[in-house]
PDB file of N, CA and C in Angstrom:
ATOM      1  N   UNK A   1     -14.516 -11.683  12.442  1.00  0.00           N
ATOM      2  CA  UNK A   1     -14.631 -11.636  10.995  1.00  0.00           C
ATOM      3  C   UNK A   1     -13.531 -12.502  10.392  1.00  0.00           C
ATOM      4  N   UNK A   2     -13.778 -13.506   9.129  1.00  0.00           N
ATOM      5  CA  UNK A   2     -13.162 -14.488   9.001  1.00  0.00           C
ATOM      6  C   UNK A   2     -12.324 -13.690   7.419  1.00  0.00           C
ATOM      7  N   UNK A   3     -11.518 -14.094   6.899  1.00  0.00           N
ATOM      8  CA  UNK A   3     -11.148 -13.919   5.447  1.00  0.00           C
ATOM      9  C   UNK A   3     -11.927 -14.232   4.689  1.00  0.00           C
ATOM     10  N   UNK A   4     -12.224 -13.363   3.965  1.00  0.00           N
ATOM     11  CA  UNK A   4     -13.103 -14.308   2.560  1.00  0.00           C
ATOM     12  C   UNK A   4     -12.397 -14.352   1.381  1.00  0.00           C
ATOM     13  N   UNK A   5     -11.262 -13.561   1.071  1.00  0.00           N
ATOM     14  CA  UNK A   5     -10.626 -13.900  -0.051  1.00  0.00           C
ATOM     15  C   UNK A   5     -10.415 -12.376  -0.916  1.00  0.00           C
ATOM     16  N   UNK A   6      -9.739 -12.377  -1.655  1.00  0.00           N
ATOM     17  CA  UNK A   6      -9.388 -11.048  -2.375  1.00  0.00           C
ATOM     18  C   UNK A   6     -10.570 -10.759  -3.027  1.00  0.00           C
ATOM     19  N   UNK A   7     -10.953  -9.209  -3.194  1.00  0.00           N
ATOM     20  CA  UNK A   7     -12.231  -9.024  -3.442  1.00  0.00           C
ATOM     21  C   UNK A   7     -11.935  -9.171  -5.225  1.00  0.00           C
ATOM     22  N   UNK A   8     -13.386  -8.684  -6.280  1.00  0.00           N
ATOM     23  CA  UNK A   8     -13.302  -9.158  -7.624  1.00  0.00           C
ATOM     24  C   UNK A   8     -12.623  -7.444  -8.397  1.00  0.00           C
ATOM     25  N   UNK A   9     -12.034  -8.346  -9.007  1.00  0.00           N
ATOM     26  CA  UNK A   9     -10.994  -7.006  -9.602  1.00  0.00           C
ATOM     27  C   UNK A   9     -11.513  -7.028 -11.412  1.00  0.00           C
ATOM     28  N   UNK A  10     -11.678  -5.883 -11.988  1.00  0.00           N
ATOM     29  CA  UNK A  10     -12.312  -5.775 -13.374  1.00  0.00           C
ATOM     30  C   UNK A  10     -11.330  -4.660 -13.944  1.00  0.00           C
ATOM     31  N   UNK A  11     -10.506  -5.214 -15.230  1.00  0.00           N
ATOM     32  CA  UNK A  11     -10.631  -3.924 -15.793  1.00  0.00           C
ATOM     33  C   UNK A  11     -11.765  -3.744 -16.812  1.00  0.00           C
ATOM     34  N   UNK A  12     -11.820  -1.947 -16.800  1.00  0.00           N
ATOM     35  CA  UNK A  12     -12.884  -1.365 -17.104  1.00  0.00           C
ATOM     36  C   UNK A  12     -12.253  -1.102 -18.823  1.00  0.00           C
ATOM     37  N   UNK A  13     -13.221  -1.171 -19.477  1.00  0.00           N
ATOM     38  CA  UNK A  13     -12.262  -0.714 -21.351  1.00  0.00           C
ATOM     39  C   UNK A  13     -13.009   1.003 -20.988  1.00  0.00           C
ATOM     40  N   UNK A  14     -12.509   1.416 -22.435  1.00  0.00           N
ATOM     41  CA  UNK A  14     -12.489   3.121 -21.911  1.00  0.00           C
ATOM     42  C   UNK A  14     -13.863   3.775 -21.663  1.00  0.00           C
ATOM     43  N   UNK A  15     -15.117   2.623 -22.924  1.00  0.00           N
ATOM     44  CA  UNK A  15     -16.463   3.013 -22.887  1.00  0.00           C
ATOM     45  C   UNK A  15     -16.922   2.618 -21.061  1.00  0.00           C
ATOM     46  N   UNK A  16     -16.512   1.933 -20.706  1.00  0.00           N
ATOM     47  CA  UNK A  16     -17.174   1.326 -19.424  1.00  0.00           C
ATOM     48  C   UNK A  16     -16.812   2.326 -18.396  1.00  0.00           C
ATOM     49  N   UNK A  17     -15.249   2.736 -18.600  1.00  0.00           N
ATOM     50  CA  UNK A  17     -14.713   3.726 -17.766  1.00  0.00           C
ATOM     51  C   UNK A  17     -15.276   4.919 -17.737  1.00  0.00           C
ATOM     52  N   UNK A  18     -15.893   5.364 -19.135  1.00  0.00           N
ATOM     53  CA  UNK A  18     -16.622   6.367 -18.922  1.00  0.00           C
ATOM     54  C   UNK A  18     -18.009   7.296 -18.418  1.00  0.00           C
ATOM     55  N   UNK A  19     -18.597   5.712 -18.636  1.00  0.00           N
ATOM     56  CA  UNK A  19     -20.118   5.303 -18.089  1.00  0.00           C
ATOM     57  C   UNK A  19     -20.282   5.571 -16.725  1.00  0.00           C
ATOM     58  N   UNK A  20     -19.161   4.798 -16.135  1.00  0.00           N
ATOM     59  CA  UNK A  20     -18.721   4.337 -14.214  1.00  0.00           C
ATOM     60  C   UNK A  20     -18.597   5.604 -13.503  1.00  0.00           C
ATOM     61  N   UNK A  21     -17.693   6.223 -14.314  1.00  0.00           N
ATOM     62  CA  UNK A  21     -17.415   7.685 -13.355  1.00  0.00           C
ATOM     63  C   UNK A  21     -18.404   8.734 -14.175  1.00  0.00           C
ATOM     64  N   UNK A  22     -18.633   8.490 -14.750  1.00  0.00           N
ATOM     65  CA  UNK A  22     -20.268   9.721 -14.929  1.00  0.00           C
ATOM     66  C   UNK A  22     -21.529   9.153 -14.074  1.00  0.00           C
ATOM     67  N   UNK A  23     -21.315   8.073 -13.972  1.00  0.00           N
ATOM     68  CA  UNK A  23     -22.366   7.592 -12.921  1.00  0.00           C
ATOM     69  C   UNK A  23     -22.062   8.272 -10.839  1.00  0.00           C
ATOM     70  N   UNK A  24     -20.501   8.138 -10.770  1.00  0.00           N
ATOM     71  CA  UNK A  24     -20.370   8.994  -9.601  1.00  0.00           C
ATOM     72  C   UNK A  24     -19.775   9.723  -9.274  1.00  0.00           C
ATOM     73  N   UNK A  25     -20.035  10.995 -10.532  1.00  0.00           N
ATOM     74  CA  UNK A  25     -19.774  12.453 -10.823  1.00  0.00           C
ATOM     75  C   UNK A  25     -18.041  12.322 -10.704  1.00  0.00           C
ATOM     76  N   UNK A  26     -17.198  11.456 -11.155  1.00  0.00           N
ATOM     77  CA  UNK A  26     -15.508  11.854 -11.016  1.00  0.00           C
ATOM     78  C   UNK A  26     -15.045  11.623 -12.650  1.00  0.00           C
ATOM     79  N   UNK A  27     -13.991  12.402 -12.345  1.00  0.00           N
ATOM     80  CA  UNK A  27     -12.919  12.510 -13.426  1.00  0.00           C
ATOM     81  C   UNK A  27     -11.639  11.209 -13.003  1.00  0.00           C
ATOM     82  N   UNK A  28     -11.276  10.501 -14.213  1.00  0.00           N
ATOM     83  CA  UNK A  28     -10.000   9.181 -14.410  1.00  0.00           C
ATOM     84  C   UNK A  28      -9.099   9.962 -13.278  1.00  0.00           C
ATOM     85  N   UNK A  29      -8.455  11.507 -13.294  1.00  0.00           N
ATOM     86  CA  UNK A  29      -7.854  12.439 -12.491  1.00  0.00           C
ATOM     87  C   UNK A  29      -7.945  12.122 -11.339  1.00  0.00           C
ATOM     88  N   UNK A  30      -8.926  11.963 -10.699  1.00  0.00           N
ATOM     89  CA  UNK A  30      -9.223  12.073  -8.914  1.00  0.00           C
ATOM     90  C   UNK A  30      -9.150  10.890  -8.503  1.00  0.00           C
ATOM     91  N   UNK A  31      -9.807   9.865  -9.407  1.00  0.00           N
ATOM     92  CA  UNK A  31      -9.234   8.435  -8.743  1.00  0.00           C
ATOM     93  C   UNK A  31      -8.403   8.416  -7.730  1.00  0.00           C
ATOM     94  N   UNK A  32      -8.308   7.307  -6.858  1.00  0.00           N
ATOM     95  CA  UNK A  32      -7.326   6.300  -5.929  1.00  0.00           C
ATOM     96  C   UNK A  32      -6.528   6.283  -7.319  1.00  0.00           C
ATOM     97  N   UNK A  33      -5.745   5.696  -6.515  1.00  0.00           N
ATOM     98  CA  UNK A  33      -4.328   4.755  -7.225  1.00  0.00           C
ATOM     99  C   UNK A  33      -4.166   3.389  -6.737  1.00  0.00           C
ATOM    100  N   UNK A  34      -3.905   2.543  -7.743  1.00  0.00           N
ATOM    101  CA  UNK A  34      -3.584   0.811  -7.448  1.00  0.00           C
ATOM    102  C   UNK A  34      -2.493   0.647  -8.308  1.00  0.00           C
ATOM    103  N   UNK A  35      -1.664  -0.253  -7.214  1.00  0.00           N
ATOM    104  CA  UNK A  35       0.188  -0.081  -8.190  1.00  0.00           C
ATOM    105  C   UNK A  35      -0.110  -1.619  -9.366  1.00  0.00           C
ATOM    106  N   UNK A  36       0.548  -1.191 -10.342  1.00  0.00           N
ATOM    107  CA  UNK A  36       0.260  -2.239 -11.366  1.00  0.00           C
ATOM    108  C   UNK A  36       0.871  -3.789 -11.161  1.00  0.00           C
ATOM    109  N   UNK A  37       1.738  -3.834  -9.822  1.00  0.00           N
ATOM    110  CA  UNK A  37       2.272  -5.236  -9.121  1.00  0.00           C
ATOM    111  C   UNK A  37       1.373  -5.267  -8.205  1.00  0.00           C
ATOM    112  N   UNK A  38      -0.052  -4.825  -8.299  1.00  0.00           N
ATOM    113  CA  UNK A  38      -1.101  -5.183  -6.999  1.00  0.00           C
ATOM    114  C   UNK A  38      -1.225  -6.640  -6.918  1.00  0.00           C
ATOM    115  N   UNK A  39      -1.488  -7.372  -6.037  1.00  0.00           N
ATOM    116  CA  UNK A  39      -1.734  -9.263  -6.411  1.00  0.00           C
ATOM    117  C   UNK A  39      -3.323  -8.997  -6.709  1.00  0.00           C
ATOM    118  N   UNK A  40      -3.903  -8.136  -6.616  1.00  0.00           N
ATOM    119  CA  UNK A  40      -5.618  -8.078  -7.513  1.00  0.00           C
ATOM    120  C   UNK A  40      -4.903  -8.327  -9.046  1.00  0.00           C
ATOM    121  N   UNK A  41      -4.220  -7.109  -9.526  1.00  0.00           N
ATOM    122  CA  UNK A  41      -3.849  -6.792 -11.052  1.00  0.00           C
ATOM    123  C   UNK A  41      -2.924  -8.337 -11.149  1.00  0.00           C
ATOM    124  N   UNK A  42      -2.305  -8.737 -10.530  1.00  0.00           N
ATOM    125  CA  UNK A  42      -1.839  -9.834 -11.106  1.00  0.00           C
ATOM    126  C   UNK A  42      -2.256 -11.027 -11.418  1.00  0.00           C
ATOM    127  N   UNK A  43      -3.438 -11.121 -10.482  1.00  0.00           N
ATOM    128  CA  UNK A  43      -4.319 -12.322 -10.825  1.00  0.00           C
ATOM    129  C   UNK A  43      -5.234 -11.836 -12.132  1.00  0.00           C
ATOM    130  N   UNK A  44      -5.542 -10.739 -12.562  1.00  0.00           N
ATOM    131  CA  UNK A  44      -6.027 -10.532 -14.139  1.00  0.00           C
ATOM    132  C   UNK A  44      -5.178 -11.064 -15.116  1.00  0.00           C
ATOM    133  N   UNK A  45      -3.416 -10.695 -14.784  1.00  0.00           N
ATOM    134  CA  UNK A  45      -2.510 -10.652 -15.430  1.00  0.00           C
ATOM    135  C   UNK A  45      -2.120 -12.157 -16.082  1.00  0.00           C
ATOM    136  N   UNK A  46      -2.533 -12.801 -14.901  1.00  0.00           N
ATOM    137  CA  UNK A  46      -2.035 -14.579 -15.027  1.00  0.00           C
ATOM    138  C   UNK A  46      -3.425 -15.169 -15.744  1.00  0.00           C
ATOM    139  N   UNK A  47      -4.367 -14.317 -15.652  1.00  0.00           N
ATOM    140  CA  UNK A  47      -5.667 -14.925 -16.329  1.00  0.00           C
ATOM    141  C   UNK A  47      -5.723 -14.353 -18.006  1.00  0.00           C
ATOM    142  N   UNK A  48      -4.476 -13.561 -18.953  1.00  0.00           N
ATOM    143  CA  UNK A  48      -4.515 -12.854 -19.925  1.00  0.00           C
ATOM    144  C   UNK A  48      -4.983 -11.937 -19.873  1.00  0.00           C
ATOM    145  N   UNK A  49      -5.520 -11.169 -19.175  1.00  0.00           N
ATOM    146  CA  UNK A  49      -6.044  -9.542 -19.148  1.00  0.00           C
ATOM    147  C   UNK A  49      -4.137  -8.813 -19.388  1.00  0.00           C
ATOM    148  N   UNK A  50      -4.481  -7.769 -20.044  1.00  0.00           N
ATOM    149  CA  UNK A  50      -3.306  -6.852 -20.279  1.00  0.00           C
ATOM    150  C   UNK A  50      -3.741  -5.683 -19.370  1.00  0.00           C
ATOM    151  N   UNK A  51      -2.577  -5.439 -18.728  1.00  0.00           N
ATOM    152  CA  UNK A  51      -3.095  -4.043 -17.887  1.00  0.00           C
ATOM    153  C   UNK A  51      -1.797  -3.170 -17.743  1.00  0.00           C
ATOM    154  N   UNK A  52      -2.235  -1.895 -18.533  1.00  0.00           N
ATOM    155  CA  UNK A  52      -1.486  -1.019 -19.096  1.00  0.00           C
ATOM    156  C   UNK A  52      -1.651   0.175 -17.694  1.00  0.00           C
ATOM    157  N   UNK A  53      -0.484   0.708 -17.784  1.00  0.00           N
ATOM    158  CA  UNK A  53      -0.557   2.179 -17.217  1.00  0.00           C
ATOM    159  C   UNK A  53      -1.779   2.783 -17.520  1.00  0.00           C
ATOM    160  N   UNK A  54      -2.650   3.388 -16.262  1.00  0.00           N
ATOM    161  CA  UNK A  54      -3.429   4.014 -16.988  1.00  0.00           C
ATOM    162  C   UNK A  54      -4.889   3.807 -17.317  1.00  0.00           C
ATOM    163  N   UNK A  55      -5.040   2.439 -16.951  1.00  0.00           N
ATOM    164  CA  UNK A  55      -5.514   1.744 -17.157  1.00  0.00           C
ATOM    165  C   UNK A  55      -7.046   1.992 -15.522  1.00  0.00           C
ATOM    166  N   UNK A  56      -8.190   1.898 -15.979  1.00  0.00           N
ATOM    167  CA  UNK A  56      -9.065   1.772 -14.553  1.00  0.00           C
ATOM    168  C   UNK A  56      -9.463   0.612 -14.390  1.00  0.00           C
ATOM    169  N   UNK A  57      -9.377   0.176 -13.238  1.00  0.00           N
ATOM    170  CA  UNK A  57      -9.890  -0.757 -12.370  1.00  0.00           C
ATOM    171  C   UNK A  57     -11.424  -0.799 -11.288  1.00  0.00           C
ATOM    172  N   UNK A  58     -11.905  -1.903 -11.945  1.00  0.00           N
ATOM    173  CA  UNK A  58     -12.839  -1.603 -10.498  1.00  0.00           C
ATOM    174  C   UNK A  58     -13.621  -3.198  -9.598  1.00  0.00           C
ATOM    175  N   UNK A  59     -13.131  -2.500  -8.662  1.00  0.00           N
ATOM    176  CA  UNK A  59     -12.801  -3.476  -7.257  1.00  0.00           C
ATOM    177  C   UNK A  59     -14.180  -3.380  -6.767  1.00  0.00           C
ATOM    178  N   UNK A  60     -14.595  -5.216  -6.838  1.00  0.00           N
ATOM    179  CA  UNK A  60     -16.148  -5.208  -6.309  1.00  0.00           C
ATOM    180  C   UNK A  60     -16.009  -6.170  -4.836  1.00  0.00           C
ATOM    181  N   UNK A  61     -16.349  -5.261  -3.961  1.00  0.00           N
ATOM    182  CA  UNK A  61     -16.137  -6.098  -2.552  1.00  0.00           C
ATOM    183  C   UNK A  61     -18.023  -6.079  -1.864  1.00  0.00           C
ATOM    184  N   UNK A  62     -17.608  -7.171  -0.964  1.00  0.00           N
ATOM    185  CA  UNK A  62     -19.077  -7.599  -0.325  1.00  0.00           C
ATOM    186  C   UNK A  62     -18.833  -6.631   1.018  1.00  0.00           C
ATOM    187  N   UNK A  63     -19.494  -5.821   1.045  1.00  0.00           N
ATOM    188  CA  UNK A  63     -19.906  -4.971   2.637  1.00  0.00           C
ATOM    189  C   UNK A  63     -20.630  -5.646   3.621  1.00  0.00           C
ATOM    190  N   UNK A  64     -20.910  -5.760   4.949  1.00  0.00           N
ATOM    191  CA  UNK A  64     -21.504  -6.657   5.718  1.00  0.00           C
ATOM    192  C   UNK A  64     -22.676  -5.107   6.056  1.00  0.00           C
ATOM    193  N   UNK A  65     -22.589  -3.860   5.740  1.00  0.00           N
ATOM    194  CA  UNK A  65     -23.464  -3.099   5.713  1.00  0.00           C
ATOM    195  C   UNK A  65     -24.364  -2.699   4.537  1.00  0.00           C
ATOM    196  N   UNK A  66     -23.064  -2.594   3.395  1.00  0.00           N
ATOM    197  CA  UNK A  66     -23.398  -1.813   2.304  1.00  0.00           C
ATOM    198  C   UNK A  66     -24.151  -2.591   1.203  1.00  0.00           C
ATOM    199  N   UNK A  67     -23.987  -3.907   1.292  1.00  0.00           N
ATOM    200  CA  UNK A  67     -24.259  -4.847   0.341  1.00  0.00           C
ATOM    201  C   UNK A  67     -22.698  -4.977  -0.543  1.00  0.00           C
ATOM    202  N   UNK A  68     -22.968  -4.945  -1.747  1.00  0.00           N
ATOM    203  CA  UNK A  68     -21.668  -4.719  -2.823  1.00  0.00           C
ATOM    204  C   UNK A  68     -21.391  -3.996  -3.080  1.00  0.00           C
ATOM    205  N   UNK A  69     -20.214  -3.413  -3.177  1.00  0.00           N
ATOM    206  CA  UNK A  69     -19.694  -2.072  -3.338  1.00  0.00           C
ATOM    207  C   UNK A  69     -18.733  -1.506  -3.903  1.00  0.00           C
ATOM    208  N   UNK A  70     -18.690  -1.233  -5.241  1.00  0.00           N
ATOM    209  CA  UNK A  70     -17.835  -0.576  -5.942  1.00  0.00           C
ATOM    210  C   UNK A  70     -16.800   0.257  -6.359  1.00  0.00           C
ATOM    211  N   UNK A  71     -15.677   0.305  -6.071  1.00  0.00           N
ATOM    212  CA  UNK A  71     -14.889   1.078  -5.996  1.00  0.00           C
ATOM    213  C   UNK A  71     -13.770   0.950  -7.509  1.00  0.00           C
ATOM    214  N   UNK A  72     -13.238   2.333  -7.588  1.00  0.00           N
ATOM    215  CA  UNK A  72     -12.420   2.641  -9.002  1.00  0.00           C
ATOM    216  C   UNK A  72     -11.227   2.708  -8.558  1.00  0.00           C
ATOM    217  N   UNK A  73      -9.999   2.266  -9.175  1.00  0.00           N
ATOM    218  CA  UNK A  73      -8.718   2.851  -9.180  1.00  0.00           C
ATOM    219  C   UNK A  73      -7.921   2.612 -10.439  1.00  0.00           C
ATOM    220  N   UNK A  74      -6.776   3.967 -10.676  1.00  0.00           N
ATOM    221  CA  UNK A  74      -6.279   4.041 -11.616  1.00  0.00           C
ATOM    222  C   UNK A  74      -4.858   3.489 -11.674  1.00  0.00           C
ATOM    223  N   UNK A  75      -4.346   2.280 -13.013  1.00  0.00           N
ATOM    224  CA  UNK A  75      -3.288   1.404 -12.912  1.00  0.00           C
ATOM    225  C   UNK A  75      -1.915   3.007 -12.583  1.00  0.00           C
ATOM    226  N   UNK A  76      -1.230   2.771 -11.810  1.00  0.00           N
ATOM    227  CA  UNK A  76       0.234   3.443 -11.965  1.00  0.00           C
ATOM    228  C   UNK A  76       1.679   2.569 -11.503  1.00  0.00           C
ATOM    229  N   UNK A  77       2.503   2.904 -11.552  1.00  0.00           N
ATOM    230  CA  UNK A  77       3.348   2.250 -11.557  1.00  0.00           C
ATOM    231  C   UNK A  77       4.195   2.114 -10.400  1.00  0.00           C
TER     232      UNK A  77
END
């Protein structure tokens, strides 16, 4: 298996955040955690995205099973 590159990093605004995890039954609470010096969050950071404490993320990676696959985490410090 070769590198393909850092997977696609989104922040979510609060309507989107809320949509995402009612879609797979969780609370902002239970989330993972992603530290806000992640090099995902920093490449938003250098592109003008603001990313606050607190803040959800969601990390879209290519599965060689799953297809694309979605995952949430919450900015902390």
């Amino acid at each position: 298996m070769t590198w393909g590159g850092m997977p696609e990093h989104t922040k979510l605004s609060m309507t989107a955040t809320k949509r995402e995890l009612k879609k797979v039954n969780l609370e902002i609470d239970e989330l993972p955690l992603i530290e806000w010096g992640d090099k995902g969050l920093e490449r938003l950071r250098n592109q003008g995205v603001e990313i606050l404490l607190g803040d959800v993320i969601k990390i879209t990676r290519k599965s060689t099973t799953g297809g694309m696959v979605e995952y949430f985490r919450k900015v902390v410090n």
